[in-house]
C-alpha atoms as a PDB file:
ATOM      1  CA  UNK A   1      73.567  86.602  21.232  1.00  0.00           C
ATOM      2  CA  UNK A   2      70.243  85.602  22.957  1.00  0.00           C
ATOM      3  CA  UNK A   3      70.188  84.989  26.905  1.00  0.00           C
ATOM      4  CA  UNK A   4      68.308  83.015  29.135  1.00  0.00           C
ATOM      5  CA  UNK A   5      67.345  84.586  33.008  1.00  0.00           C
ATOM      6  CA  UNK A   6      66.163  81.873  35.950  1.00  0.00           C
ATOM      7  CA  UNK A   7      65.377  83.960  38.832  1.00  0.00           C
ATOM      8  CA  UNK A   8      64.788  81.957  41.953  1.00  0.00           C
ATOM      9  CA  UNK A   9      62.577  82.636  44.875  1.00  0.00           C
ATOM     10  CA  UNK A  10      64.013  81.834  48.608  1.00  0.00           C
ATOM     11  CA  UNK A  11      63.569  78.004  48.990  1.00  0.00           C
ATOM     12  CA  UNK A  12      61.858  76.520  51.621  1.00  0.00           C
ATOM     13  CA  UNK A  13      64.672  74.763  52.200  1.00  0.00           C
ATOM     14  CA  UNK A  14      68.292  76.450  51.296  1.00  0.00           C
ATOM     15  CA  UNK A  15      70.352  73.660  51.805  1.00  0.00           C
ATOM     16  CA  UNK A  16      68.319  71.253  50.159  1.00  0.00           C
ATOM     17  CA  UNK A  17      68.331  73.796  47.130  1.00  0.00           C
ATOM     18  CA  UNK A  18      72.156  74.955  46.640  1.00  0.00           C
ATOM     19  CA  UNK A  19      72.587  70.921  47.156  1.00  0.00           C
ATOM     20  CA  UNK A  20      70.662  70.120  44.537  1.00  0.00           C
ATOM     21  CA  UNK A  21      70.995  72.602  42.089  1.00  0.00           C
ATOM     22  CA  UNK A  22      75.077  72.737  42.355  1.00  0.00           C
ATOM     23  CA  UNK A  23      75.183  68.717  42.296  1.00  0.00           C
ATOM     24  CA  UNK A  24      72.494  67.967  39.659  1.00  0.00           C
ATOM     25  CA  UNK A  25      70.495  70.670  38.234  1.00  0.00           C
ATOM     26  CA  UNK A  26      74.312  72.356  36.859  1.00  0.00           C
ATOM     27  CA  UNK A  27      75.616  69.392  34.941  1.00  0.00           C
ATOM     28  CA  UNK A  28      72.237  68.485  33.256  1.00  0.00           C
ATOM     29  CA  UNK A  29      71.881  71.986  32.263  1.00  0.00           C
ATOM     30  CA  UNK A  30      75.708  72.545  31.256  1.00  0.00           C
ATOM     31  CA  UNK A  31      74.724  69.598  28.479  1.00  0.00           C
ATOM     32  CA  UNK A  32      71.847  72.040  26.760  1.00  0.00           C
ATOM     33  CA  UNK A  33      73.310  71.959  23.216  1.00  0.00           C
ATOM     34  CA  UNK A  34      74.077  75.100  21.493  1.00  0.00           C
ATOM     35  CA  UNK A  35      75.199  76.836  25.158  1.00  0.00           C
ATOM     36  CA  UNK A  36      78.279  79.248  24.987  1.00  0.00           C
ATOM     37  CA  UNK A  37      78.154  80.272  28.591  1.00  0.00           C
ATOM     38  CA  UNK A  38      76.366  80.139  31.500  1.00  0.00           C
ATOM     39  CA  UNK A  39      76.695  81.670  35.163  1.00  0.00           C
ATOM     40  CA  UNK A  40      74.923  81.218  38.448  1.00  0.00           C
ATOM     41  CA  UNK A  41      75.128  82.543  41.704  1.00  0.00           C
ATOM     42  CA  UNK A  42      73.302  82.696  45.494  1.00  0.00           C
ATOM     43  CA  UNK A  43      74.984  86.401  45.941  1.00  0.00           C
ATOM     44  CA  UNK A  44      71.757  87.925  45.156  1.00  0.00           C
ATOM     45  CA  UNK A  45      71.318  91.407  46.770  1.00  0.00           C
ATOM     46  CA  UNK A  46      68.556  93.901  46.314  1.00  0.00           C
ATOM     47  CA  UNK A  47      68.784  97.679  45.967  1.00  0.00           C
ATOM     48  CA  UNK A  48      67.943  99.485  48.988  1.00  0.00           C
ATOM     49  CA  UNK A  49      65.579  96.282  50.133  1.00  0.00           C
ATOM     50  CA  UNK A  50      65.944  92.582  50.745  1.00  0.00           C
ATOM     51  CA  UNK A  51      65.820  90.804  47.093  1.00  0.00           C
ATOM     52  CA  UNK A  52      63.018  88.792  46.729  1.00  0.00           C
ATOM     53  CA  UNK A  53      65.659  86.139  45.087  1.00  0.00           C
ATOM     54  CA  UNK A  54      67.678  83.477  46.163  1.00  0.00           C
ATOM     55  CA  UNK A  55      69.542  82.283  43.397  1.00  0.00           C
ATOM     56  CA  UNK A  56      69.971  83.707  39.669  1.00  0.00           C
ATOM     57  CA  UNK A  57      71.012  81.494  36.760  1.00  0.00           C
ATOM     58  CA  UNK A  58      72.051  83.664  33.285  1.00  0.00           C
ATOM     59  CA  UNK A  59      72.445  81.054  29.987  1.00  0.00           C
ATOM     60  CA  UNK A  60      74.145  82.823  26.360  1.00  0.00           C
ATOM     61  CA  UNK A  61      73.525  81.232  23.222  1.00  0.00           C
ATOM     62  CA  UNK A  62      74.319  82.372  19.669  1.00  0.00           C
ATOM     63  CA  UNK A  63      70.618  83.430  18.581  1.00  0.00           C
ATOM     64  CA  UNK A  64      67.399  82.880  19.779  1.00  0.00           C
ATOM     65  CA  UNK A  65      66.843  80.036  17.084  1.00  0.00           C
ATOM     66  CA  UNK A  66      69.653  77.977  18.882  1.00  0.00           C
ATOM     67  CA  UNK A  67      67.568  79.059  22.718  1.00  0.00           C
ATOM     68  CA  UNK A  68      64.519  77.644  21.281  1.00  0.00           C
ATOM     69  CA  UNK A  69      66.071  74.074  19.877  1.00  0.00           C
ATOM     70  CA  UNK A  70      67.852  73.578  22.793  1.00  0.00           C
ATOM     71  CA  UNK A  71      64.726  74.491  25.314  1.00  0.00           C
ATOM     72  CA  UNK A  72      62.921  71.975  22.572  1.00  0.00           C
ATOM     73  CA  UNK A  73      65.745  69.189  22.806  1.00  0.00           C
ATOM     74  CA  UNK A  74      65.476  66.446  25.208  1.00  0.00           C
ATOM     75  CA  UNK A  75      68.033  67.260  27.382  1.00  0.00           C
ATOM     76  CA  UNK A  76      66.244  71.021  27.418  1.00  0.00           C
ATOM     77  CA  UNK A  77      63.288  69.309  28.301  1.00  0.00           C
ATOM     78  CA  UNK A  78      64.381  67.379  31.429  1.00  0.00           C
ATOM     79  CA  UNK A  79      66.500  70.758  32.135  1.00  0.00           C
ATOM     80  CA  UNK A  80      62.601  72.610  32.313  1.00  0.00           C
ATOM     81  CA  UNK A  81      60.993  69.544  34.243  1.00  0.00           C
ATOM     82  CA  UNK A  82      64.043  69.127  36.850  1.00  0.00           C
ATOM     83  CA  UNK A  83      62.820  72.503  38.223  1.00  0.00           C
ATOM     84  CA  UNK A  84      60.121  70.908  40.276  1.00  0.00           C
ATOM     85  CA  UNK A  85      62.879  68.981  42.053  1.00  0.00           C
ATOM     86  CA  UNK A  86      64.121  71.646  43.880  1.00  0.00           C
ATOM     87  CA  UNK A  87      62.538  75.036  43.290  1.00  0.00           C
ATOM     88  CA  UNK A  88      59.688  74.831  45.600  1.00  0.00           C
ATOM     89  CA  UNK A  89      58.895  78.009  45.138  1.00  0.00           C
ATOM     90  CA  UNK A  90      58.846  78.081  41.499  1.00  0.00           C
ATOM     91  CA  UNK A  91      61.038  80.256  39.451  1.00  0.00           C
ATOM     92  CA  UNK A  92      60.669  83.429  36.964  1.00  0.00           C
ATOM     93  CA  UNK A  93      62.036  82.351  33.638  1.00  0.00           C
ATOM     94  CA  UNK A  94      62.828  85.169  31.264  1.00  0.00           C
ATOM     95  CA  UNK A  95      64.842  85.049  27.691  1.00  0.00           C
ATOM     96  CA  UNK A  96      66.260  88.222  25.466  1.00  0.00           C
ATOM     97  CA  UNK A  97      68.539  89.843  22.978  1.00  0.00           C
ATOM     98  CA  UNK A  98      70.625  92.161  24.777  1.00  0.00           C
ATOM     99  CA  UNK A  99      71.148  95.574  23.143  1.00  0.00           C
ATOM    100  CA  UNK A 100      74.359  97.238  22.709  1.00  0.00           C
END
């Protein structure tokens, strides 16, 4: 299994974010072939602070052959541009092989 992380910064706008993400962002990125799973939420608490993050997005594929092709695919690639559509604050995009 290989995994995808989206960390999002606060927004400058929050409504305008969960809006867009929930109502367009979501279904494009629910079509990136080779996804088993995927899970979202705005919950995102720190430990003992404030979390500097609004919104976390987790994607599972099978390997991280099948992450690359469909980051690579079309649909991956609007997926990757969309971002600028409503994180205007960027977002920290990390990928791994978890360890058991």
């Amino acid at each position: 299994m290989h995994k995808i992380l989206v960390l999002y910064p606060h927004p400058k706008s929050p409504e305008h974010f969960r809006q867009y993400y929930v109502e367009k962002h979501l279904p494009l990125a629910g079509q990136l072939p080779g996804l088993r799973a995927s899970r979202y939420s705005f919950a995102i608490e720190g430990v003992g602070e404030v979390s500097p993050y609004f919104c976390v997005w987790e994607g599972e594929f099978d390997n991280i052959e099948a992450m690359g092709q469909a980051m690579d695919s079309p649909i991956g690639q609007q997926v990757s541009a969309d971002v600028a559509n409503y994180a205007s604050n960027g977002a920290v995009v990390l990928h791994y092989s978890p360890t058991e």
